[in-house]
N, C-alpha and C. Protein backbone atom coordinates (compact mmCIF):
# COMPACT_ATOMS: atom_id res chain seq x y z
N UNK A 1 41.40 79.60 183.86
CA UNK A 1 41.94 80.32 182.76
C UNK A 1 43.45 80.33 182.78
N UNK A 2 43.87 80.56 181.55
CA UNK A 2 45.44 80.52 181.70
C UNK A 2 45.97 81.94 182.23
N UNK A 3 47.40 81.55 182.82
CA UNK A 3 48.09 82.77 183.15
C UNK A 3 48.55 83.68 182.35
N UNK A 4 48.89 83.33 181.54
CA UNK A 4 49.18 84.32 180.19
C UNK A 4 47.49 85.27 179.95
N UNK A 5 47.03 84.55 179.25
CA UNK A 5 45.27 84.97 178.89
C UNK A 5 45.27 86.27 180.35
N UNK A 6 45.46 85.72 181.25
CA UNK A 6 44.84 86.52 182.06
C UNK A 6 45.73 87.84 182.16
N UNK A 7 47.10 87.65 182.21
CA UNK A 7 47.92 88.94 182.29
C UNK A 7 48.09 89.72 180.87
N UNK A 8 47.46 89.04 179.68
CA UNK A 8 46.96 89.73 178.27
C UNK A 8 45.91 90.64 178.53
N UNK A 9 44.78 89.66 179.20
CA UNK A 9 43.75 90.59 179.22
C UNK A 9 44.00 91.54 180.37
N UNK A 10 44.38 91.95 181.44
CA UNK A 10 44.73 92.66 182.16
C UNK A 10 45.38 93.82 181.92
N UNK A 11 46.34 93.82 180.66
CA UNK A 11 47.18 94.67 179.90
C UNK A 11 46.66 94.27 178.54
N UNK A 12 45.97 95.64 178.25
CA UNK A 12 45.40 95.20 176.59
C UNK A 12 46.09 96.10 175.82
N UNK A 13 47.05 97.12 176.51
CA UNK A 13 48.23 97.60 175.74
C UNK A 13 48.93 96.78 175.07
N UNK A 14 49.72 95.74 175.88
CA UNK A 14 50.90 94.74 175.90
C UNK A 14 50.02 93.68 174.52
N UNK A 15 48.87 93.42 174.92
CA UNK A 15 48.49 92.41 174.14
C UNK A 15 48.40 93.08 172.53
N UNK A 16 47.99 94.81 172.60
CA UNK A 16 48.21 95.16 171.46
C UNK A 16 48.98 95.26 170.76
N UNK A 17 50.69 95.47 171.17
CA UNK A 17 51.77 95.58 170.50
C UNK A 17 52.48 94.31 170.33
N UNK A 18 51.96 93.21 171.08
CA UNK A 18 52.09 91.92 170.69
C UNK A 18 51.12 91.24 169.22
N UNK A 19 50.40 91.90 168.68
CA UNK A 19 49.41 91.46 168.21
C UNK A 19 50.17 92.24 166.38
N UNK A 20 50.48 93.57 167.02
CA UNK A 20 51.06 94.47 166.27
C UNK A 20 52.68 94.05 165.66
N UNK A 21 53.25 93.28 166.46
CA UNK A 21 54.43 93.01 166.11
C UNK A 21 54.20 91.47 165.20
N UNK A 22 53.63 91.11 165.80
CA UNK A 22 53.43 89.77 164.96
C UNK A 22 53.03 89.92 163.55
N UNK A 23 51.91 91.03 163.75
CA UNK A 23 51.64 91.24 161.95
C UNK A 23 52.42 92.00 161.07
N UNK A 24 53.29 92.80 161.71
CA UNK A 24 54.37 93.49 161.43
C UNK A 24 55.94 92.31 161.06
N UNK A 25 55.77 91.54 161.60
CA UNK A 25 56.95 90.51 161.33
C UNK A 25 56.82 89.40 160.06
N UNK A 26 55.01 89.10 160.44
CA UNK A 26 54.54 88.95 159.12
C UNK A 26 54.54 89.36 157.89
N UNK A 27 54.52 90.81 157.82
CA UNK A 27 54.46 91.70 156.89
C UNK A 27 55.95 91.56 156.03
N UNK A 28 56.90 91.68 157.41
CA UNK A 28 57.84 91.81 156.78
C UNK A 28 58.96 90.63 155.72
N UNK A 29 57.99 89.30 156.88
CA UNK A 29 58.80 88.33 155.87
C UNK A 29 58.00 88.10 154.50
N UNK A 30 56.82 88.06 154.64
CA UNK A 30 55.96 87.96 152.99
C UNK A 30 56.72 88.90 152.58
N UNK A 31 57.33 90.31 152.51
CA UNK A 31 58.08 91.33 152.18
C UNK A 31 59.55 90.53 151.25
N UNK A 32 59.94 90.44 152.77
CA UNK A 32 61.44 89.72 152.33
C UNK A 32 61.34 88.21 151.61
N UNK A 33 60.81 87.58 151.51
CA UNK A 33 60.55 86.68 150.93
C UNK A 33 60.03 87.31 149.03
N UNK A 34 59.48 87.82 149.13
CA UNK A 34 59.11 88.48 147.53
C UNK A 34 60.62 89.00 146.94
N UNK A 35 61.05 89.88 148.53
CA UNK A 35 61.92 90.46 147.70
C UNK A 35 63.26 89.84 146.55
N UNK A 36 63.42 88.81 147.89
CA UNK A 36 64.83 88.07 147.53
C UNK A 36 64.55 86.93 146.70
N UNK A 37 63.43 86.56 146.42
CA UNK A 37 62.88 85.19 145.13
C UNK A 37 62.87 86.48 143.67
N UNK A 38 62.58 87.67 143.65
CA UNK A 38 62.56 88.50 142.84
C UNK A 38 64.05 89.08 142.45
N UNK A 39 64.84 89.29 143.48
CA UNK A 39 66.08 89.39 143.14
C UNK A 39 67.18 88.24 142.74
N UNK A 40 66.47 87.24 143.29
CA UNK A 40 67.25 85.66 142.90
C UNK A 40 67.20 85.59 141.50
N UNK A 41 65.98 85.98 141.30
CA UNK A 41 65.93 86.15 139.63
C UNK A 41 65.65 86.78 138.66
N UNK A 42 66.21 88.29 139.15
CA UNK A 42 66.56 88.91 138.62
C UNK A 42 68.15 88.75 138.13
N UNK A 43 68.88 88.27 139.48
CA UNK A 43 70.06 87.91 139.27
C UNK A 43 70.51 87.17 138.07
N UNK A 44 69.46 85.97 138.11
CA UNK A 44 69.95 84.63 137.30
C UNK A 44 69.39 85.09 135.90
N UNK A 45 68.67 86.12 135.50
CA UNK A 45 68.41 86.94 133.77
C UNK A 45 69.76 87.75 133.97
N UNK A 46 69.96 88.53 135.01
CA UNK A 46 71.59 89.52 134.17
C UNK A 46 72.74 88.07 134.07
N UNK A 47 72.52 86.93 134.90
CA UNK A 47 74.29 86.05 135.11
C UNK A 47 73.76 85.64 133.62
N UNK A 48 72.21 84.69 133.30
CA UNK A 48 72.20 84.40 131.37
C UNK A 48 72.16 85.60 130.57
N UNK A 49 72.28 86.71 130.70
CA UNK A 49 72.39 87.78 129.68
C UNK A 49 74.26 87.59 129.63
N UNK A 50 74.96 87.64 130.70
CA UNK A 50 76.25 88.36 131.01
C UNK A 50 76.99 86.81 130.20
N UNK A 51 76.50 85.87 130.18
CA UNK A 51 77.03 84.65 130.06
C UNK A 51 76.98 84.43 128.42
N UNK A 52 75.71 84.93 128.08
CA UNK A 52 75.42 84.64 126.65
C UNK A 52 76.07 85.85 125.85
N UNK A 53 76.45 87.05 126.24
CA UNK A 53 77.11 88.09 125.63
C UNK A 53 78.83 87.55 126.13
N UNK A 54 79.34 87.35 126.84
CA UNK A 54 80.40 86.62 126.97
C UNK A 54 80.80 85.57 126.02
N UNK A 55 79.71 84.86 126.01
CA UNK A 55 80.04 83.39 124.86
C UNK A 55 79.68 84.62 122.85
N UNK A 56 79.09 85.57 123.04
CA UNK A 56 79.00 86.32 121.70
C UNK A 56 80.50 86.88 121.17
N UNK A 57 81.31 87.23 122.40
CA UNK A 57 82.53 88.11 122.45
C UNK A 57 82.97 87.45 122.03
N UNK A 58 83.04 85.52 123.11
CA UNK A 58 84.58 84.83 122.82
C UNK A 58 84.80 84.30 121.42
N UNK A 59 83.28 84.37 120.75
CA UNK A 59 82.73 83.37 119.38
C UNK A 59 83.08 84.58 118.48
N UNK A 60 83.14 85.88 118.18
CA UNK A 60 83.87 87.28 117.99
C UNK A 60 84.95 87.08 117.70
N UNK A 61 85.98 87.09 118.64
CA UNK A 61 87.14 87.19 119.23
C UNK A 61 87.88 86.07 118.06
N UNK A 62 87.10 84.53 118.38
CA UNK A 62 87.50 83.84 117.71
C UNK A 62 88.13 83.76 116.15
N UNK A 63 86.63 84.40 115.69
CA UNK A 63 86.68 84.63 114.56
C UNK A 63 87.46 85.43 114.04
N UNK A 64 87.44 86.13 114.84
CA UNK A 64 88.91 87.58 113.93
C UNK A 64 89.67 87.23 114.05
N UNK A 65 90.43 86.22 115.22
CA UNK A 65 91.67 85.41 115.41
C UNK A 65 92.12 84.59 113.73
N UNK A 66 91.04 84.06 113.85
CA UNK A 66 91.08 83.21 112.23
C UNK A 66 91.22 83.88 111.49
N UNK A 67 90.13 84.97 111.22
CA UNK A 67 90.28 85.80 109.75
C UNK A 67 91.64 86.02 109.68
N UNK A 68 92.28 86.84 110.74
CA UNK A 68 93.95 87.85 110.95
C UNK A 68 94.53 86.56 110.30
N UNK A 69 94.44 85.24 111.26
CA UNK A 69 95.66 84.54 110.94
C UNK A 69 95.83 83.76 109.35
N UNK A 70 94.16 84.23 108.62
CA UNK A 70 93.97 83.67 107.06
C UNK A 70 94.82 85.08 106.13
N UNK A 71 94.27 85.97 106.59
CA UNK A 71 95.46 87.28 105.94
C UNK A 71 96.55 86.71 105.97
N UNK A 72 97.43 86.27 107.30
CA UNK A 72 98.72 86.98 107.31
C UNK A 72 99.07 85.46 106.07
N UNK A 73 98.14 84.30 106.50
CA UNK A 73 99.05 83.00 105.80
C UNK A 73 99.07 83.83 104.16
N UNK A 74 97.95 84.25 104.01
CA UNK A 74 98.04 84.83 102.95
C UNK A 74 99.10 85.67 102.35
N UNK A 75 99.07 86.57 103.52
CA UNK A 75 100.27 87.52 102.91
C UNK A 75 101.96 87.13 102.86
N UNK A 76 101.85 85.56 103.89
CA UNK A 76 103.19 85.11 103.68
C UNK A 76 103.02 84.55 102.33
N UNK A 77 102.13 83.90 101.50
CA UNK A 77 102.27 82.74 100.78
C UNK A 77 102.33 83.93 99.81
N UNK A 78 102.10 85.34 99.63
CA UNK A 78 102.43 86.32 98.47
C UNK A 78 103.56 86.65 98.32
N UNK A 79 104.48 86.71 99.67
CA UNK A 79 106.10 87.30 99.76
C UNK A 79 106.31 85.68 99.32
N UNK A 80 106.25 84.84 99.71
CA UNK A 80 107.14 83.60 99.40
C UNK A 80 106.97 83.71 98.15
N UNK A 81 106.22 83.43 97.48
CA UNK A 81 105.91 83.67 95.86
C UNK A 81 106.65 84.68 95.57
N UNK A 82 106.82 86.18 95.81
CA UNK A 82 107.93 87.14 95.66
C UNK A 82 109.04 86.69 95.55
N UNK A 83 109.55 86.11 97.05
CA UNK A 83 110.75 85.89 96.89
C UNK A 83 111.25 84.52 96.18
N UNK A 84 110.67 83.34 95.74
CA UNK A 84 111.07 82.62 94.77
C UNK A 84 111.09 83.08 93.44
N UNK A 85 110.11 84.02 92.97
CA UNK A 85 110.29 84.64 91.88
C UNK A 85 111.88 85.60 91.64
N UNK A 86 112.11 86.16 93.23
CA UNK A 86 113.25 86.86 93.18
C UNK A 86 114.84 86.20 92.81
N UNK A 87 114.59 84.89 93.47
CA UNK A 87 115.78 83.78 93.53
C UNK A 87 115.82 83.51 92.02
N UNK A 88 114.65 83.20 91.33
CA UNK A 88 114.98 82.59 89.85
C UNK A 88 115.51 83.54 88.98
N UNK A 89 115.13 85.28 89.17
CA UNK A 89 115.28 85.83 88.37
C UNK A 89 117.20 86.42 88.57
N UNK A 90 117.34 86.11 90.29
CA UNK A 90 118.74 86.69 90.52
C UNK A 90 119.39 85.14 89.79
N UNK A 91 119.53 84.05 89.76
CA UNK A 91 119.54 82.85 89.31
C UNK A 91 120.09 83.24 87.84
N UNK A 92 118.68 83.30 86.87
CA UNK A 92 118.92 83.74 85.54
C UNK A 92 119.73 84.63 85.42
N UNK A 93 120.01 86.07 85.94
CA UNK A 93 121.25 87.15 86.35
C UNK A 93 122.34 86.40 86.28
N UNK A 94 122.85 85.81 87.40
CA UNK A 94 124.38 85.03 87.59
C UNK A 94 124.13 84.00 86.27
N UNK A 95 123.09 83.36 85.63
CA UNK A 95 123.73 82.32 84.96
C UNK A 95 124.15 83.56 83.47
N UNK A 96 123.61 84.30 83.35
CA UNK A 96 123.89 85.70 82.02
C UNK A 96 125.66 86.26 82.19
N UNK A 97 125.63 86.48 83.62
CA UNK A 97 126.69 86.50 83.79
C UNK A 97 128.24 85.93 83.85
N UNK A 98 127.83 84.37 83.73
CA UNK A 98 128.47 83.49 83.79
C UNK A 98 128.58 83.30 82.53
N UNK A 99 127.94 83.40 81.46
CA UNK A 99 127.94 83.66 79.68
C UNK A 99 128.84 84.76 79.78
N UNK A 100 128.08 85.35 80.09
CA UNK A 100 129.42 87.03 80.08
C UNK A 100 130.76 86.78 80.37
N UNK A 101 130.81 86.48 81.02
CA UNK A 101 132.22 86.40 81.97
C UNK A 101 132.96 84.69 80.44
N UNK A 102 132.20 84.29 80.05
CA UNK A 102 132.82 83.43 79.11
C UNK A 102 133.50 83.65 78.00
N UNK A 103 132.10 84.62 77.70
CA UNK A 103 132.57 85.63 76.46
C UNK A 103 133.79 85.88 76.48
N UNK A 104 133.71 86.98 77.92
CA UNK A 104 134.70 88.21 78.39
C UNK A 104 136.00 87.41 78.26
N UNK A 105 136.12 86.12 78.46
CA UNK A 105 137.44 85.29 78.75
C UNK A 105 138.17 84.65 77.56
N UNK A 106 137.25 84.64 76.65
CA UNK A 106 136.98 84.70 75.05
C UNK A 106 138.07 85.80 74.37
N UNK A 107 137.68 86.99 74.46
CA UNK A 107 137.58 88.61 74.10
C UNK A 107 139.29 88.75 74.96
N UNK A 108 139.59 88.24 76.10
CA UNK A 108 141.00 88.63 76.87
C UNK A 108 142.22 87.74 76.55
N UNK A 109 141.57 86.28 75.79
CA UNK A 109 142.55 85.50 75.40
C UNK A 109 142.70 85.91 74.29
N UNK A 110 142.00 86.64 72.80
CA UNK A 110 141.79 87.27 71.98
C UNK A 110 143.03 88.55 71.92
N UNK A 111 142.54 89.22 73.27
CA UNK A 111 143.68 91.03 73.29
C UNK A 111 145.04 90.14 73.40
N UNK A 112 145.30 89.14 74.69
CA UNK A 112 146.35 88.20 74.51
C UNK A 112 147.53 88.07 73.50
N UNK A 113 146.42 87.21 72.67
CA UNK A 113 147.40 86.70 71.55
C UNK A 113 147.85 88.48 70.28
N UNK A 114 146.46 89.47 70.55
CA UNK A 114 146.99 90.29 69.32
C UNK A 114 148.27 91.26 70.25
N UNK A 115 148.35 91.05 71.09
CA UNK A 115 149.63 92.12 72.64
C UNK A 115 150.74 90.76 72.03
N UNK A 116 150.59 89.45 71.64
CA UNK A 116 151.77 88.21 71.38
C UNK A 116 152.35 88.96 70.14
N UNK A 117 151.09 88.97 69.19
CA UNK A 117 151.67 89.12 67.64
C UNK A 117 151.98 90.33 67.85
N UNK A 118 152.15 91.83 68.54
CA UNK A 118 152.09 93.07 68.30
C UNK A 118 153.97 92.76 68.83
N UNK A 119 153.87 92.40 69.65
CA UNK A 119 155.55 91.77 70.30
C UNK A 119 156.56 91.32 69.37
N UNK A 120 155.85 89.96 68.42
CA UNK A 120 156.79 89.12 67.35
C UNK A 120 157.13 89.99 66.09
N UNK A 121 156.19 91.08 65.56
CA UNK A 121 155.71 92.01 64.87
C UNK A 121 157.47 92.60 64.52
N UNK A 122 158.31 92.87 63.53
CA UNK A 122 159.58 93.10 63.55
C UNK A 122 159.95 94.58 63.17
N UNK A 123 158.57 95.16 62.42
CA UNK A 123 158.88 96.24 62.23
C UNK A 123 157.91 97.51 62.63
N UNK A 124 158.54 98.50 63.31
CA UNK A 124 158.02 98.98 64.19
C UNK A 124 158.05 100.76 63.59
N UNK A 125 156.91 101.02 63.69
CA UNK A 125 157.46 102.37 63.17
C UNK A 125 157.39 103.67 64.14
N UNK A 126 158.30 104.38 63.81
CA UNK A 126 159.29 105.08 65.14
C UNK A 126 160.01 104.31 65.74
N UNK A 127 160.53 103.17 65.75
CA UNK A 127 161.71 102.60 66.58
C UNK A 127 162.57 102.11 65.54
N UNK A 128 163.93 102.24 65.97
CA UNK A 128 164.74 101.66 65.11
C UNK A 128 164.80 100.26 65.44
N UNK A 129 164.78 99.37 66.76
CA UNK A 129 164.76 97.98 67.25
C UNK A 129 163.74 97.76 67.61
N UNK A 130 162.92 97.08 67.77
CA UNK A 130 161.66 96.36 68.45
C UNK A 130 162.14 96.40 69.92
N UNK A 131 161.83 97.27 70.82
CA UNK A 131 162.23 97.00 72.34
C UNK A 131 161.00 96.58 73.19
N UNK A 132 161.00 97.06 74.34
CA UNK A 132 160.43 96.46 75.37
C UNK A 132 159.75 97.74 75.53
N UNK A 133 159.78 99.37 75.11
CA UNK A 133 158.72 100.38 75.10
C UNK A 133 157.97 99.84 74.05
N UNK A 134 158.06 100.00 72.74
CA UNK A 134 157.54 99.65 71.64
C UNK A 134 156.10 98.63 72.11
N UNK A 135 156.64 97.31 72.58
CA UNK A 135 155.71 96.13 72.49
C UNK A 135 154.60 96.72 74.01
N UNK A 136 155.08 97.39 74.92
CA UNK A 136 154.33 97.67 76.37
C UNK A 136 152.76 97.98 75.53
N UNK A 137 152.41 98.91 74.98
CA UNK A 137 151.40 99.86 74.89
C UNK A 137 150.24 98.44 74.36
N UNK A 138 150.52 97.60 73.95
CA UNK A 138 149.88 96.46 73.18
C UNK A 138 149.52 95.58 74.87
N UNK A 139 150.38 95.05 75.36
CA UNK A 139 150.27 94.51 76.74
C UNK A 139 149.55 95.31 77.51
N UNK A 140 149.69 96.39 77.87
CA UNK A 140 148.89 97.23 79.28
C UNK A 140 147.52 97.30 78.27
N UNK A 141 147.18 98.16 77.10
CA UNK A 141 145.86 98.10 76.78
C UNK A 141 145.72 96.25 77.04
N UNK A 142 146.00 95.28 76.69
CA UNK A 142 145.18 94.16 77.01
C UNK A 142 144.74 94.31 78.37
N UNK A 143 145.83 94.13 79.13
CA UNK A 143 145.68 94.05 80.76
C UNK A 143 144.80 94.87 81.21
N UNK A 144 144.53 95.89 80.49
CA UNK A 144 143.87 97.23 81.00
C UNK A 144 142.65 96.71 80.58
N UNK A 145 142.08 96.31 79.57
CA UNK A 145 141.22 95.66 79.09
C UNK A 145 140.58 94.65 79.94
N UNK A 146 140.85 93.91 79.97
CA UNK A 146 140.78 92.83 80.85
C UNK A 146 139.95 93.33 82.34
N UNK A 147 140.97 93.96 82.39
CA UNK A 147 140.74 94.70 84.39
C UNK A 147 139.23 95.12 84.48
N UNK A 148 139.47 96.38 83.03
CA UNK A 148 138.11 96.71 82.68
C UNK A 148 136.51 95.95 83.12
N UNK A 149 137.28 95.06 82.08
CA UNK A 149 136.02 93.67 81.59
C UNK A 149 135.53 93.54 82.92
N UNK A 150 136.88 93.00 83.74
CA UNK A 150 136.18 91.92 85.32
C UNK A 150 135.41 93.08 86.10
N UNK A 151 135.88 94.24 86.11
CA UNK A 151 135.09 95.12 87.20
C UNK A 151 133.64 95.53 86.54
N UNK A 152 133.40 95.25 85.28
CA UNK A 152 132.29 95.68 84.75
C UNK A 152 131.50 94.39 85.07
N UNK A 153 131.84 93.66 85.04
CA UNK A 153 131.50 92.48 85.49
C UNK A 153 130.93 92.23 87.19
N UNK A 154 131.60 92.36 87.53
CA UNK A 154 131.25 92.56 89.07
C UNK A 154 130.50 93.69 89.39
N UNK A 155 130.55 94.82 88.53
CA UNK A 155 129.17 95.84 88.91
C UNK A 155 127.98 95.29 88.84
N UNK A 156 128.19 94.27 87.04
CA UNK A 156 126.81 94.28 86.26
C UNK A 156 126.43 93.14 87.49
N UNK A 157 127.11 92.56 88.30
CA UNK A 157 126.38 91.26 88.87
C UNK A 157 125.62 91.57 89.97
N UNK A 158 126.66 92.95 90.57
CA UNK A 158 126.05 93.71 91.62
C UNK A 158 124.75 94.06 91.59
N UNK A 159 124.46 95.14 90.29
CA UNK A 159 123.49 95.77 89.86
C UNK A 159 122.49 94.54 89.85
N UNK A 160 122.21 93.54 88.93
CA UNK A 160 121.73 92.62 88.79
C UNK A 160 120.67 92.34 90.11
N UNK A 161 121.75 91.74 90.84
CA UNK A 161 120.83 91.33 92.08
C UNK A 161 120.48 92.62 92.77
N UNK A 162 120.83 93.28 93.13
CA UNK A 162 120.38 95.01 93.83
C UNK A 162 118.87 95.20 92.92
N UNK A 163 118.66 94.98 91.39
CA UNK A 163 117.50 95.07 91.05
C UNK A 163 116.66 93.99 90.95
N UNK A 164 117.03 93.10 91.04
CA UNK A 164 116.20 91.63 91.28
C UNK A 164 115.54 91.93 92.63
N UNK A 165 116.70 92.89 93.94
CA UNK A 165 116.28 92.65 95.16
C UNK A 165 115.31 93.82 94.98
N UNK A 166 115.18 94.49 94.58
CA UNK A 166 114.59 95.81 94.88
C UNK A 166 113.09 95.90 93.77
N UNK A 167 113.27 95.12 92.65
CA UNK A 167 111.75 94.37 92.21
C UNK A 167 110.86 93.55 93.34
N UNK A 168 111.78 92.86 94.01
CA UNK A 168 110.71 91.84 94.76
C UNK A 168 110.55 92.49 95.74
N UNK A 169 111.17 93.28 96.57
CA UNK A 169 110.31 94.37 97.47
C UNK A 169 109.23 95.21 97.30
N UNK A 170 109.32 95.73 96.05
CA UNK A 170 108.18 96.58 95.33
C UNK A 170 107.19 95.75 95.18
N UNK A 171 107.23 94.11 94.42
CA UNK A 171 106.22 93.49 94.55
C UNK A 171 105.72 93.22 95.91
N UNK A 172 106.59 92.45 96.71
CA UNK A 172 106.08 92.42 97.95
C UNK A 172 105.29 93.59 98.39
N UNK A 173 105.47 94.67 98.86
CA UNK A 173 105.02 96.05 99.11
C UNK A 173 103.79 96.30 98.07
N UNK A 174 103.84 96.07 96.97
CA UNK A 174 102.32 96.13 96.14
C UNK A 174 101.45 94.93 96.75
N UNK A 175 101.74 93.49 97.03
CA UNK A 175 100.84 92.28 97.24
C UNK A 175 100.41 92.85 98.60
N UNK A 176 101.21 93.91 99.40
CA UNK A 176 100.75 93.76 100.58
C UNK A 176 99.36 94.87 101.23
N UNK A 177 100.00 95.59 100.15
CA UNK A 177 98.74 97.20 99.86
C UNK A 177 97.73 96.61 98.80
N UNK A 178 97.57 95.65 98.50
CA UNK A 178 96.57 95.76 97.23
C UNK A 178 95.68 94.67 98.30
N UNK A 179 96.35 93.98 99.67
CA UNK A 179 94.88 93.19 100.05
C UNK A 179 94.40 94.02 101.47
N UNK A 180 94.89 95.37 101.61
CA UNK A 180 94.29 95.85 102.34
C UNK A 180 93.12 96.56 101.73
């Protein structure tokens, strides 16, 4: 008989907790073995859940990227439209003004010549000579005239564009509230 066999059967304690551990080690790897093929894939359903909600976000994400950046082209291509509308209309302004200012140059060569003839003019009433008080009041109203003209001029051109500029802001500011 073998030596083992014989010192088993001799000690049937020893042979029991040998017998006991073995099925116990058994136990435990059929155990661990379930466990970790069950958690392997459990794992690999949350990594394709976590992966496929990841690819939902970035495909999300994307999209609003686009939409935002279709607004804003939008909302530039409404101010650009504003502001070319603004340029033509300050445009038409200066060219009105540039009539004006023709007129006006018209109207000053006009006070001119009647301040010439008010000068050559020989008889004067209240003066006994035609002097150099007499003929003034004819000259300064021109000049004064004149002065007039150009600064009204330079307001109206002011004004002009100040409301050309301040239309196309309002439009702008309406195109920009009416696509929210």
């Amino acid at each position: 008989m073998n030596p083992v066999r014989q010192f088993l059967d001799a000690h049937p304690v020893v042979w029991f907790f040998a017998r006991l551990t073995a099925v116990a080690l058994l136990v435990w790897w059929i155990h661990h073995s379930g466990y970790s093929s069950g958690a392997h894939d459990k794992g690999l359903e949350w990594s394709e859940k976590w992966n496929k909600q990841a690819a939902e976000l970035a495909t999300a994400r994307a999209d609003a990227v686009t939409a935002a950046r279709e607004v804003e082209q939008r909302r530039q291509a409404d101010i650009e439209k504003v502001r070319q509308d603004a340029e033509q209309e300050i445009a038409r302004a200066e060219s009105d003004a540039a009539a004006a200012s023709a007129v006006a140059a018209g109207l000053h060569e006009q006070a001119r010549r009647l301040a010439a003839r008010a000068n050559q003019c020989a008889s004067h009433t209240g003066s006994a000579q035609p002097g150099e008080t007499a003929r003034q009041p004819a000259v300064v109203l021109a000049d004064l005239l004149s002065r007039a003209d150009a600064r009204a001029g330079e307001l109206a051109r002011a004004y002009d564009r100040a409301r050309a500029s301040g239309l196309a802001c309002e439009r702008a500011y309406h195109s920009l509230i009416s696509q929210q």
